[in-house]
PDB file of N, CA and C in Angstrom:
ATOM      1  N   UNK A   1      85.904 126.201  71.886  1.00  0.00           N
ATOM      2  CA  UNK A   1      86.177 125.486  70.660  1.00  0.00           C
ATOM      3  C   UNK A   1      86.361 124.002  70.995  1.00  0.00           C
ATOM      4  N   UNK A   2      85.714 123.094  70.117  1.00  0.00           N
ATOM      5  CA  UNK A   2      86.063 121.467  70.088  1.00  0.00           C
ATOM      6  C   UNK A   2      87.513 121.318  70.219  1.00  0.00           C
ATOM      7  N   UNK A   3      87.663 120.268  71.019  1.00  0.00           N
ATOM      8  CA  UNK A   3      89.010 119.769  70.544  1.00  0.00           C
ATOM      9  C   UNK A   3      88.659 118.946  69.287  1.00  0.00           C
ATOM     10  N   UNK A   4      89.950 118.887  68.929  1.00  0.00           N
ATOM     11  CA  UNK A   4      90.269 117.815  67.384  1.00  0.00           C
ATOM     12  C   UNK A   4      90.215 116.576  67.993  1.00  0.00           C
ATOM     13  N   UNK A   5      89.686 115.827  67.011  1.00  0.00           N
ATOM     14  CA  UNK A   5      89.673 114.390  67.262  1.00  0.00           C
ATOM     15  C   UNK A   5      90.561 113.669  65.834  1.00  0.00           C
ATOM     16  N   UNK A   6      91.608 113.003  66.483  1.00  0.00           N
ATOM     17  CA  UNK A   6      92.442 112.604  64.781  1.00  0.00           C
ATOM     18  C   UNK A   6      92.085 111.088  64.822  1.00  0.00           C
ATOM     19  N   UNK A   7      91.914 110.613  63.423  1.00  0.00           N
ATOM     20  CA  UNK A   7      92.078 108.930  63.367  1.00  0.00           C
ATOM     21  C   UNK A   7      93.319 108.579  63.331  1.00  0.00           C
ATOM     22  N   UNK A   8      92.349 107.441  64.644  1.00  0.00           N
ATOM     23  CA  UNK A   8      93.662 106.620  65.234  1.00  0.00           C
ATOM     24  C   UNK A   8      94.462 105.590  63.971  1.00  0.00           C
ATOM     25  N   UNK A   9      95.704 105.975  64.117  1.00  0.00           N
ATOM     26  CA  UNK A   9      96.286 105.289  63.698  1.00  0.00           C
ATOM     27  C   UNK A   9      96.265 103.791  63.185  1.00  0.00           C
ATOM     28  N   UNK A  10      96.913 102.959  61.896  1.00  0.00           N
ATOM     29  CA  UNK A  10      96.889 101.661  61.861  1.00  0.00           C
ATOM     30  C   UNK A  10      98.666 101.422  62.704  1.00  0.00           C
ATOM     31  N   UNK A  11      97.945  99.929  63.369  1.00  0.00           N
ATOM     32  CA  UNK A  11      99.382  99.431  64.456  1.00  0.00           C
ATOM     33  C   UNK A  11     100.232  99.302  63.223  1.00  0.00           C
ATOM     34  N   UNK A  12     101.560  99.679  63.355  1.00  0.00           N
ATOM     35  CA  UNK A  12     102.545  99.263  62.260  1.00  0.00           C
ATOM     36  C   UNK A  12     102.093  97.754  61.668  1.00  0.00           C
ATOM     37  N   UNK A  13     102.119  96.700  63.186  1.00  0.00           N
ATOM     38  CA  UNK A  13     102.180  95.410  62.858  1.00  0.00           C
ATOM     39  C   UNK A  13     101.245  95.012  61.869  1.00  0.00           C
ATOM     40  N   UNK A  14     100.204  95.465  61.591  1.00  0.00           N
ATOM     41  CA  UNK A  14      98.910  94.986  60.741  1.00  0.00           C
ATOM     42  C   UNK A  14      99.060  96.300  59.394  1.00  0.00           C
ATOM     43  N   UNK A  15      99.802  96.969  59.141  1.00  0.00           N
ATOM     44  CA  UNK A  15     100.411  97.616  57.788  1.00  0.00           C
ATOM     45  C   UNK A  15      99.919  97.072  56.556  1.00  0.00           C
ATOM     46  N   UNK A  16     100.587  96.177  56.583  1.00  0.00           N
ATOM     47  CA  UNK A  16     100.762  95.265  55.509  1.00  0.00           C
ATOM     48  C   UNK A  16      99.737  94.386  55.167  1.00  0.00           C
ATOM     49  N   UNK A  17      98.766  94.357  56.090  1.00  0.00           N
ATOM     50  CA  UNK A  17      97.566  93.578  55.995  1.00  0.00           C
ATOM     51  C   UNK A  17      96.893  94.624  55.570  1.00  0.00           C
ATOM     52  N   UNK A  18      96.275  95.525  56.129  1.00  0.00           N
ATOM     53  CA  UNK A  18      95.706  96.503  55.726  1.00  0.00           C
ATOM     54  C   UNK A  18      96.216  96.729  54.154  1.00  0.00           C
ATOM     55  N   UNK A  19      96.828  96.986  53.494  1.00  0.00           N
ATOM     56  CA  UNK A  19      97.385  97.296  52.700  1.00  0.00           C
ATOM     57  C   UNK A  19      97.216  96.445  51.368  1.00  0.00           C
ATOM     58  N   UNK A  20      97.465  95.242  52.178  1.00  0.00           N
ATOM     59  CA  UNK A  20      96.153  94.356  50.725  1.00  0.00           C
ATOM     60  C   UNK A  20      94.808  94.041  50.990  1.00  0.00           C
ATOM     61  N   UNK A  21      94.127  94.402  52.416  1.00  0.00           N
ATOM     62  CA  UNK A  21      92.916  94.639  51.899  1.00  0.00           C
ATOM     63  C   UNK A  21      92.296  95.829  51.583  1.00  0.00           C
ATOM     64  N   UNK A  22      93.076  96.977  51.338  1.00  0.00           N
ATOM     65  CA  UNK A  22      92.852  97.953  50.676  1.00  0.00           C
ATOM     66  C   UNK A  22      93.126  98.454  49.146  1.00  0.00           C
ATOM     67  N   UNK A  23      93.968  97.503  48.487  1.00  0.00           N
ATOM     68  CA  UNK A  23      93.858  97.020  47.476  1.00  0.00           C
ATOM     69  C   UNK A  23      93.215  95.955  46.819  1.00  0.00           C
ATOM     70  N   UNK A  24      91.903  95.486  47.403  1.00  0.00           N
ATOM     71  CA  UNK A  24      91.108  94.715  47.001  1.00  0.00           C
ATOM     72  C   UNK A  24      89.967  95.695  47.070  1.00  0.00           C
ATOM     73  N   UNK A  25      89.421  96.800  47.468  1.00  0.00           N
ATOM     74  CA  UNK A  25      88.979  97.460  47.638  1.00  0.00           C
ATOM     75  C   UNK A  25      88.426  98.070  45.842  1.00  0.00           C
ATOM     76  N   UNK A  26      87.790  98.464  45.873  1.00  0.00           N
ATOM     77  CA  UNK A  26      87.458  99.273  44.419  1.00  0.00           C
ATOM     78  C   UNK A  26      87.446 100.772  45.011  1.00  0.00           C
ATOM     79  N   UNK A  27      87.806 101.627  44.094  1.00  0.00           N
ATOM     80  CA  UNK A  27      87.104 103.345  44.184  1.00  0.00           C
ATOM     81  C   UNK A  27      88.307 104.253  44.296  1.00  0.00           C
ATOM     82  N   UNK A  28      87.782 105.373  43.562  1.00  0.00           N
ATOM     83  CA  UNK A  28      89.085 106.689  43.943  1.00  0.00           C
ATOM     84  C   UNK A  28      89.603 106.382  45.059  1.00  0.00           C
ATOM     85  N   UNK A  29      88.828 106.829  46.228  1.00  0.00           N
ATOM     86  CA  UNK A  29      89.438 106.883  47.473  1.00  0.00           C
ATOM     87  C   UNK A  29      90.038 105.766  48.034  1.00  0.00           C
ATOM     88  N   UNK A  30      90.158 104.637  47.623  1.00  0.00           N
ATOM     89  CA  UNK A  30      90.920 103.431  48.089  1.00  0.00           C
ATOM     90  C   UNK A  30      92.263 103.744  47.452  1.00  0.00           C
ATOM     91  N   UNK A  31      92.413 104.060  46.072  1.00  0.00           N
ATOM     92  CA  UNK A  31      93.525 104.634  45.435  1.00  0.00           C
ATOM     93  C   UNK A  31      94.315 105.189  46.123  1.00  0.00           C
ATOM     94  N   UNK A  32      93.853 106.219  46.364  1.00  0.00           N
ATOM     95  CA  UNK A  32      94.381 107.410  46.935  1.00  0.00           C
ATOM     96  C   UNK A  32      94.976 107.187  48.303  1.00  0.00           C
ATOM     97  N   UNK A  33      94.170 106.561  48.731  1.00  0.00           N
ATOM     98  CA  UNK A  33      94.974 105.840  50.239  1.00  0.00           C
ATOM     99  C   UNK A  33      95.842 104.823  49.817  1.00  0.00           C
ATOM    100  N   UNK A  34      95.815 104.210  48.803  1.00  0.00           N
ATOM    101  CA  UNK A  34      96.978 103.318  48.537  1.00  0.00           C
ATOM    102  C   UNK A  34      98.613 104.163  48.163  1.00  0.00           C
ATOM    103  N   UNK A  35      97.716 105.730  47.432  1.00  0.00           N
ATOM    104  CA  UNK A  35      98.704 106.341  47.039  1.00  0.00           C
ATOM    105  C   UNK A  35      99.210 106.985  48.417  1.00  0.00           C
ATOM    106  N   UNK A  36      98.534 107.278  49.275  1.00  0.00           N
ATOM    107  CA  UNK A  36      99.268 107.917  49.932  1.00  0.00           C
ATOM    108  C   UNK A  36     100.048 106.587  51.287  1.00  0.00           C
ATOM    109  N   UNK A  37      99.878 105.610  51.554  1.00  0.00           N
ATOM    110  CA  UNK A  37     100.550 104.997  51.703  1.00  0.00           C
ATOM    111  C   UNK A  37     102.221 104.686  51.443  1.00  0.00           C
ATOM    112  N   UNK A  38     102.386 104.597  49.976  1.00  0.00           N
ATOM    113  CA  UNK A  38     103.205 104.679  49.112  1.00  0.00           C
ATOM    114  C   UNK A  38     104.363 105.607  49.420  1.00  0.00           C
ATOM    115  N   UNK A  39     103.651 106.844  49.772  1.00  0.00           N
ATOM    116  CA  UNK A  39     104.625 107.563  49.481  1.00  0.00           C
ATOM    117  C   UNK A  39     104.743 108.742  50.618  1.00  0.00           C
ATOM    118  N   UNK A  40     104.284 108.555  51.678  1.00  0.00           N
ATOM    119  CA  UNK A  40     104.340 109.014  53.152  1.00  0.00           C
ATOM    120  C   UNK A  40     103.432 110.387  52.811  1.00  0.00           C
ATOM    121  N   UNK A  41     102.884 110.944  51.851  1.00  0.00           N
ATOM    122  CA  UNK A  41     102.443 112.049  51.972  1.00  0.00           C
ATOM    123  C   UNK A  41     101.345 112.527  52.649  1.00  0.00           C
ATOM    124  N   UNK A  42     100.849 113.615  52.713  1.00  0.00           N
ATOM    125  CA  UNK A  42     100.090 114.105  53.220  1.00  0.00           C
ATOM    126  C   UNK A  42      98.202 113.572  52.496  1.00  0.00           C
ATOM    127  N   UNK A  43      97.363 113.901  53.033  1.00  0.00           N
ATOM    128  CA  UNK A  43      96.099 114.022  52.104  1.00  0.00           C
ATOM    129  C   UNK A  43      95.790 114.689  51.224  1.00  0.00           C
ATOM    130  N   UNK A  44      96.547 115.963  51.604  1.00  0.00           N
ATOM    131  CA  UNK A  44      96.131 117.094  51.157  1.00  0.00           C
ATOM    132  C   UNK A  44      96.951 117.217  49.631  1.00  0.00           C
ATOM    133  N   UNK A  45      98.013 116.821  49.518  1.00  0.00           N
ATOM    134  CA  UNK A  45      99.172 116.252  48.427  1.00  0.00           C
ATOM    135  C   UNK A  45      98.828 115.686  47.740  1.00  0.00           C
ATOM    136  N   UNK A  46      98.214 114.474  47.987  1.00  0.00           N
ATOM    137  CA  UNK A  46      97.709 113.509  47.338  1.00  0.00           C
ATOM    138  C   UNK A  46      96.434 113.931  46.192  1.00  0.00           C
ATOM    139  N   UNK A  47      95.458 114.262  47.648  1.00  0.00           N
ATOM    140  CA  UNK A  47      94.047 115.090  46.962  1.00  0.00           C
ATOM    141  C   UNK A  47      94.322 116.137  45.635  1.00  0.00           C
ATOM    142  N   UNK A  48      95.476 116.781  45.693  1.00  0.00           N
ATOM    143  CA  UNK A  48      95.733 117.772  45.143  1.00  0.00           C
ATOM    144  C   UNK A  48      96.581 117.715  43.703  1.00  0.00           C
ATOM    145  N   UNK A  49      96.598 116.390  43.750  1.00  0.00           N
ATOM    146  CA  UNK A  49      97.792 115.953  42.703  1.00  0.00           C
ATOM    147  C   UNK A  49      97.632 115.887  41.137  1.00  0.00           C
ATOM    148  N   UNK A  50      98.106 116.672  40.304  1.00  0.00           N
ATOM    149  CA  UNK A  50      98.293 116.661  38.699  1.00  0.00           C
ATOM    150  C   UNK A  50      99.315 115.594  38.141  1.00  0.00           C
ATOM    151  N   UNK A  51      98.793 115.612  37.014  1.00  0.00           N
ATOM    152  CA  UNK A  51      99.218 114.342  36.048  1.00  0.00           C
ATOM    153  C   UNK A  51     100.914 114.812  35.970  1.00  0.00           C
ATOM    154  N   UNK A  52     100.505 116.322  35.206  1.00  0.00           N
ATOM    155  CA  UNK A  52     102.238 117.253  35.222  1.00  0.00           C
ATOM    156  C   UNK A  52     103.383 117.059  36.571  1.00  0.00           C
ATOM    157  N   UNK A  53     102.434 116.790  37.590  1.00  0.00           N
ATOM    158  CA  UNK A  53     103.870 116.697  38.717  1.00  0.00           C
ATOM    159  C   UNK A  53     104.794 115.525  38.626  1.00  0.00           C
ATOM    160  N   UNK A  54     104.293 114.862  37.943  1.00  0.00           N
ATOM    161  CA  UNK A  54     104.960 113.527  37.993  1.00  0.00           C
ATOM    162  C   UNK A  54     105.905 113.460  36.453  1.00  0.00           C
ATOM    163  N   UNK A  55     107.012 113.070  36.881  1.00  0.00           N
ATOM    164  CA  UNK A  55     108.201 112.831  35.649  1.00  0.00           C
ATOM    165  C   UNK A  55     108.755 111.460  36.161  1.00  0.00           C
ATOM    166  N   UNK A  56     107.314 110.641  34.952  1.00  0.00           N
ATOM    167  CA  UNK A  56     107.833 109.031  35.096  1.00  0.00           C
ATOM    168  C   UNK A  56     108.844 108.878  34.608  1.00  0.00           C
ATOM    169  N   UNK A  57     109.352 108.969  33.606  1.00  0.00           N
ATOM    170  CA  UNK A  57     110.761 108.771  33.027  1.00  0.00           C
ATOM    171  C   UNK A  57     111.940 108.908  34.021  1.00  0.00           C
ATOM    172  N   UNK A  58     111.932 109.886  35.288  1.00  0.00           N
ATOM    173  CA  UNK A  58     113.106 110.392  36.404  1.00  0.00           C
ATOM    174  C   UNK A  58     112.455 109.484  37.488  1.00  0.00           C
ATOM    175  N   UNK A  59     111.337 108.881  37.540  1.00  0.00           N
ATOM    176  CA  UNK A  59     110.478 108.561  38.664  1.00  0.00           C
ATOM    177  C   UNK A  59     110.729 109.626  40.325  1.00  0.00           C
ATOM    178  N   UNK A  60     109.514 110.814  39.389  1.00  0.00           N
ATOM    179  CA  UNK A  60     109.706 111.617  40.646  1.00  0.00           C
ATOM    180  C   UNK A  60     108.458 112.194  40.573  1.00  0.00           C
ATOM    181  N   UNK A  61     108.285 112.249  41.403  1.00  0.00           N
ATOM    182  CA  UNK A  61     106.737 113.216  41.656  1.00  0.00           C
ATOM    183  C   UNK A  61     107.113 114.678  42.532  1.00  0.00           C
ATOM    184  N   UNK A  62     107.083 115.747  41.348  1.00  0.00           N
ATOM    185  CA  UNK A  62     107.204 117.298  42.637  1.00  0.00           C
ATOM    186  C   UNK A  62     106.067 117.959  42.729  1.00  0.00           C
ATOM    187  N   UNK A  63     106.479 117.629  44.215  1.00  0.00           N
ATOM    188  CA  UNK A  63     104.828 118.148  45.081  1.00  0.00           C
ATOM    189  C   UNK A  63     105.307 119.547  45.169  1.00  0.00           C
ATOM    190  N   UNK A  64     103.870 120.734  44.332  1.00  0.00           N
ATOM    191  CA  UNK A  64     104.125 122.287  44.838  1.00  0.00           C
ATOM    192  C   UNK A  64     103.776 122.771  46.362  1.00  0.00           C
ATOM    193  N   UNK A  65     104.715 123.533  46.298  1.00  0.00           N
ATOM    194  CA  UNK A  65     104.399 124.601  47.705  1.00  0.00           C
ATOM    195  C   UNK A  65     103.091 124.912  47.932  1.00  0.00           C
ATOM    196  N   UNK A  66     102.328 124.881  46.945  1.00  0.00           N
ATOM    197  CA  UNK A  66     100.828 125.252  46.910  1.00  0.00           C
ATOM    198  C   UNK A  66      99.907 124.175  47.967  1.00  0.00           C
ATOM    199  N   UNK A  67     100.554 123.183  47.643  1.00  0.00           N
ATOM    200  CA  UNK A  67      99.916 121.256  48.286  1.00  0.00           C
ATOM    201  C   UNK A  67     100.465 121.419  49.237  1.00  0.00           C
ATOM    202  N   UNK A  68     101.122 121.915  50.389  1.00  0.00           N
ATOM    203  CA  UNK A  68     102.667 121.367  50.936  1.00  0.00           C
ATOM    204  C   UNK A  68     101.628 122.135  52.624  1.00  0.00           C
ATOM    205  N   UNK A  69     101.981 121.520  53.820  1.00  0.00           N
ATOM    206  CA  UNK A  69     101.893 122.218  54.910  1.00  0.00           C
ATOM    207  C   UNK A  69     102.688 123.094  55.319  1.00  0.00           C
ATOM    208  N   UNK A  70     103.907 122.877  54.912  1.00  0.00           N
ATOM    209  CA  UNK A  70     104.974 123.891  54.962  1.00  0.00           C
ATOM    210  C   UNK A  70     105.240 124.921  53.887  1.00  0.00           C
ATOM    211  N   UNK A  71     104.326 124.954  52.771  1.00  0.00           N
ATOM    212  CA  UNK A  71     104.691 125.783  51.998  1.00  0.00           C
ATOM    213  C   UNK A  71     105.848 126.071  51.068  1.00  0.00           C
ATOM    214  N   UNK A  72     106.608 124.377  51.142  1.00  0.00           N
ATOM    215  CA  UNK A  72     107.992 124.487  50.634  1.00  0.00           C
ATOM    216  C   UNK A  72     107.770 123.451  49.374  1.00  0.00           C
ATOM    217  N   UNK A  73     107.929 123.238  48.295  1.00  0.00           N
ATOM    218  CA  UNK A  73     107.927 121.928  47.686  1.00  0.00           C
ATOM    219  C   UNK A  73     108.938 121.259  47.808  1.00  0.00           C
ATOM    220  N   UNK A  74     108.485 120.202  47.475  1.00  0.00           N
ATOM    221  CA  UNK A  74     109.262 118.895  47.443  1.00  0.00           C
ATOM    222  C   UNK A  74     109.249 117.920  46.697  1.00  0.00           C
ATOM    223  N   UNK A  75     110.270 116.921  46.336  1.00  0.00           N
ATOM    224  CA  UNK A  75     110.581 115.373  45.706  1.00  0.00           C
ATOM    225  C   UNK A  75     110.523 114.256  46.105  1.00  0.00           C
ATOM    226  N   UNK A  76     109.318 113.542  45.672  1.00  0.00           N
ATOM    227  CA  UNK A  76     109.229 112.347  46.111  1.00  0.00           C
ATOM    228  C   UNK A  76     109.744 111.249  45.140  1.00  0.00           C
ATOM    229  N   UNK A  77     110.108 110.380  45.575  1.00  0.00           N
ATOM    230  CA  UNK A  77     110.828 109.385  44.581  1.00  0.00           C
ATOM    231  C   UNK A  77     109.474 108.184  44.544  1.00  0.00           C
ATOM    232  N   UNK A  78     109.489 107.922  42.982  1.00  0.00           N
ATOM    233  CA  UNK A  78     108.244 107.421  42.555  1.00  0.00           C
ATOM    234  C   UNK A  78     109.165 105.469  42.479  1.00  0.00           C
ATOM    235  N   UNK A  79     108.075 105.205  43.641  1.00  0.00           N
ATOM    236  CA  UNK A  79     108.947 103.690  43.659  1.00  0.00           C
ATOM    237  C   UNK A  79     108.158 102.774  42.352  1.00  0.00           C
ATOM    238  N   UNK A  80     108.539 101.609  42.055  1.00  0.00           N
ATOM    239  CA  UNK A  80     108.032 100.745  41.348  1.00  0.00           C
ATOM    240  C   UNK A  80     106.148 100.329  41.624  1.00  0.00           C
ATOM    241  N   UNK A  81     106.146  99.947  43.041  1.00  0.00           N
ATOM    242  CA  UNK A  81     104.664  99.766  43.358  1.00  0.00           C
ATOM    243  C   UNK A  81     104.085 101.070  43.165  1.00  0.00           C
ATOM    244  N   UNK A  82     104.232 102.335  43.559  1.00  0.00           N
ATOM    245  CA  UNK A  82     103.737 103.596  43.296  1.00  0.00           C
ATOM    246  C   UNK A  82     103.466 103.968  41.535  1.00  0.00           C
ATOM    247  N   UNK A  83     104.650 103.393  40.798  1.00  0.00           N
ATOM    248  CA  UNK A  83     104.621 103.350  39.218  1.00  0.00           C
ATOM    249  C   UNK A  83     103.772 102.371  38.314  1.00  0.00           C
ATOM    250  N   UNK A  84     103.376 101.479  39.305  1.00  0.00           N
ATOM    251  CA  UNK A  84     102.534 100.520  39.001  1.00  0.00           C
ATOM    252  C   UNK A  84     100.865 101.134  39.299  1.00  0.00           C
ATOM    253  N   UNK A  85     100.807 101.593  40.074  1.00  0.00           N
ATOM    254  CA  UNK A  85      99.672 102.210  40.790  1.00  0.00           C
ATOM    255  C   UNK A  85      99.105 103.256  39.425  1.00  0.00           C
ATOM    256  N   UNK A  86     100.144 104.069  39.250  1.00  0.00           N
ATOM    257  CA  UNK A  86      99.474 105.435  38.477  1.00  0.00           C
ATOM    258  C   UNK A  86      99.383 104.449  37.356  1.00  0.00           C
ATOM    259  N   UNK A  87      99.726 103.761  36.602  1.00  0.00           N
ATOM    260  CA  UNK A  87     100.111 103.932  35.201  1.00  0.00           C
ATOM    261  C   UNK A  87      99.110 102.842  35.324  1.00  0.00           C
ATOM    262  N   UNK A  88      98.325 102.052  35.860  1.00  0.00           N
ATOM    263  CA  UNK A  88      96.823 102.011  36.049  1.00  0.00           C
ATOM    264  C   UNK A  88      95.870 102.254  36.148  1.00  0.00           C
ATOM    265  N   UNK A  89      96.454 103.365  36.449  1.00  0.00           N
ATOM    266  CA  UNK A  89      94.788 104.804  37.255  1.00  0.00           C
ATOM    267  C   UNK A  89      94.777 105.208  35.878  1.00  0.00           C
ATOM    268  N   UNK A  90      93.300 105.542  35.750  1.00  0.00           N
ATOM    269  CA  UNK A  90      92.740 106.004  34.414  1.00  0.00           C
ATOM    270  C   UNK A  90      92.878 107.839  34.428  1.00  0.00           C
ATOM    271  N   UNK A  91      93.372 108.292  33.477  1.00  0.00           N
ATOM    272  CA  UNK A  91      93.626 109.681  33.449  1.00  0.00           C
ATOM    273  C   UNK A  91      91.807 110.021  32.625  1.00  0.00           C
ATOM    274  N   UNK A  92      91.682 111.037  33.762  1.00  0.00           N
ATOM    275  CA  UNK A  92      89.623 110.701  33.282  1.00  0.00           C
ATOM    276  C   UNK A  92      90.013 112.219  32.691  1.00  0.00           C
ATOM    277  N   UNK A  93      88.599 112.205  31.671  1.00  0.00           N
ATOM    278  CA  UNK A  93      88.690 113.085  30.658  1.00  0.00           C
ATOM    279  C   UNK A  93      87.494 114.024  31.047  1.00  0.00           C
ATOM    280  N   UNK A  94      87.051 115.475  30.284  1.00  0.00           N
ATOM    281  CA  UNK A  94      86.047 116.115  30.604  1.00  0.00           C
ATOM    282  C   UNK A  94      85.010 115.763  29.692  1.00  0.00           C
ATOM    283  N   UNK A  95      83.585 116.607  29.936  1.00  0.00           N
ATOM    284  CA  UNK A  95      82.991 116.567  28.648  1.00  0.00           C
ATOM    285  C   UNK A  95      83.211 116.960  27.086  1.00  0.00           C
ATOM    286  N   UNK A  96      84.279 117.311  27.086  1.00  0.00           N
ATOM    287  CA  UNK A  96      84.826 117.485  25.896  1.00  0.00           C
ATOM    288  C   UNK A  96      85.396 117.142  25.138  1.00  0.00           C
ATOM    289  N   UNK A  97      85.876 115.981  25.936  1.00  0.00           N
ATOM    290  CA  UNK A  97      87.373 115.263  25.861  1.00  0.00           C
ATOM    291  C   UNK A  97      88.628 116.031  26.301  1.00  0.00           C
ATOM    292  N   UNK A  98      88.365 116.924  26.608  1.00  0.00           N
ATOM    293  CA  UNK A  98      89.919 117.064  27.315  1.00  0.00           C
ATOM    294  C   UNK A  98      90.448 116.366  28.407  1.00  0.00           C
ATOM    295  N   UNK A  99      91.839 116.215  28.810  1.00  0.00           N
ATOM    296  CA  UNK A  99      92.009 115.633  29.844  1.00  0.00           C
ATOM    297  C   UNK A  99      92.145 116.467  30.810  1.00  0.00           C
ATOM    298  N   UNK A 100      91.716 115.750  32.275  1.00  0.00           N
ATOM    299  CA  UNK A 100      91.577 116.232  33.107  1.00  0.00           C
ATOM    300  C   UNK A 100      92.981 116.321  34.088  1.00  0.00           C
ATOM    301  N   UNK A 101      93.416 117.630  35.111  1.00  0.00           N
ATOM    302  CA  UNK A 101      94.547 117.218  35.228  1.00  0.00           C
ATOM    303  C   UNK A 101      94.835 116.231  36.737  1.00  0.00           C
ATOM    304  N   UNK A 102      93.157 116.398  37.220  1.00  0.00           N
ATOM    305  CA  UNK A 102      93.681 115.810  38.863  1.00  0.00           C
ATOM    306  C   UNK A 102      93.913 114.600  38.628  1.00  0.00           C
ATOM    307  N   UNK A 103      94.855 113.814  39.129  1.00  0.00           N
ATOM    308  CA  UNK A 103      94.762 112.284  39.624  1.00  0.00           C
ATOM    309  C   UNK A 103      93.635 111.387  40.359  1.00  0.00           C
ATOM    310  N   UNK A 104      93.550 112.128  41.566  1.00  0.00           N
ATOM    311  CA  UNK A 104      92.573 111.780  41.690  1.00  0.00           C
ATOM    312  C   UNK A 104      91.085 112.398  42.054  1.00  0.00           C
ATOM    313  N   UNK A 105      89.827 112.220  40.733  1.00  0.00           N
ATOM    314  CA  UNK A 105      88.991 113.095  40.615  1.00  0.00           C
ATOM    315  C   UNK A 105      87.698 113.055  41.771  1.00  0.00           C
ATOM    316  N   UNK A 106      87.203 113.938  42.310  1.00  0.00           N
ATOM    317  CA  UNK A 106      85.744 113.356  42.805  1.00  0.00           C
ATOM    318  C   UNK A 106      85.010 113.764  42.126  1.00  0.00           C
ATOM    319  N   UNK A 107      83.833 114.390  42.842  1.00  0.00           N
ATOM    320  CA  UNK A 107      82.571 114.163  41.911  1.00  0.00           C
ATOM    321  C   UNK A 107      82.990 115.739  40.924  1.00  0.00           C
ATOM    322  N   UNK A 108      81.992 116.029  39.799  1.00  0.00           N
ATOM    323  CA  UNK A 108      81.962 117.471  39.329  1.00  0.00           C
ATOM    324  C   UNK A 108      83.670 117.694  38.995  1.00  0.00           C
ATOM    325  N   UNK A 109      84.276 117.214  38.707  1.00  0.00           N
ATOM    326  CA  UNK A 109      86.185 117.143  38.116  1.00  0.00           C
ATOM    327  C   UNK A 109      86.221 118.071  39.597  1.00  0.00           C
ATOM    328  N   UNK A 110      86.140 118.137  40.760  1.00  0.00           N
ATOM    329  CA  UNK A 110      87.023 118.655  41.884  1.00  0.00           C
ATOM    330  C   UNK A 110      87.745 117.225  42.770  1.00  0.00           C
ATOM    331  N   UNK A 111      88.924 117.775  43.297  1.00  0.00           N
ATOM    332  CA  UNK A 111      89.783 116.937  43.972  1.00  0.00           C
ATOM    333  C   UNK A 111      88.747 116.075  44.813  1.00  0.00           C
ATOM    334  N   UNK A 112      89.003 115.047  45.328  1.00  0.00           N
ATOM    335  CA  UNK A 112      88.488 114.330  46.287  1.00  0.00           C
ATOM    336  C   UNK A 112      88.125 115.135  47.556  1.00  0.00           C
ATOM    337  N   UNK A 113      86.859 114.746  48.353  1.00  0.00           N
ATOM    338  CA  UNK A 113      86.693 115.128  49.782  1.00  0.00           C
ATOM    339  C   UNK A 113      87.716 114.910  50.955  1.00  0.00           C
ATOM    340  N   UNK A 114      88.143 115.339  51.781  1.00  0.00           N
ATOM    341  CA  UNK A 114      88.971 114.898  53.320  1.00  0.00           C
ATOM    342  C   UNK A 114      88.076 114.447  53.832  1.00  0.00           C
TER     343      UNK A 114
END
């Protein structure tokens, strides 16, 4: 079997750089890395994320056990830049008009690629 190969890390020191030129960036997936920036989560969390998990009013986002590597859910506290983020992101609709529930959509309404 292959070994895994993981991407290397950004140096802490250049964070923050990265970080606005990834918000100059256009596209789901720049989002989504902005979102997951934000809020230490996983990809898989992120990728996986409904409009319903989030209770802007408490500013909390609960991630299910379903999303979770551990299988446990959890509370993330929805900061101001993170509240700024969603309540920008366009909640995309189907052919029907219904709304759709992922955050963030890829192609065919399924979650984004890893």
């Amino acid at each position: 079997m292959a070994a895994v190969k993981h991407h290397e890390a950004v140096d802490w020191r250049y964070a923050i750089d990265f970080a606005k030129l990834l918000r100059n960036r256009e596209g789901t997936g720049a989002r989504c890395l902005e979102f997951v920036l934000l809020t230490a989560c996983r990809s898989n969390e992120a990728r996986l994320a409904t409009w319903d998990e989030f209770g802007m009013a408490e500013k909390i986002w609960n991630v299910p056990a379903t999303h979770t590597k551990s299988g446990r859910p959890h509370r993330v506290s929805i900061s101001t830049s993170l509240l700024a983020l969603l309540e920008g992101f366009p909640q995309f609709v189907g052919k029907h008009g219904e709304p759709l529930a992922l955050v963030f959509q890829g192609q065919k309404n399924q979650p984004l690629s890893d």
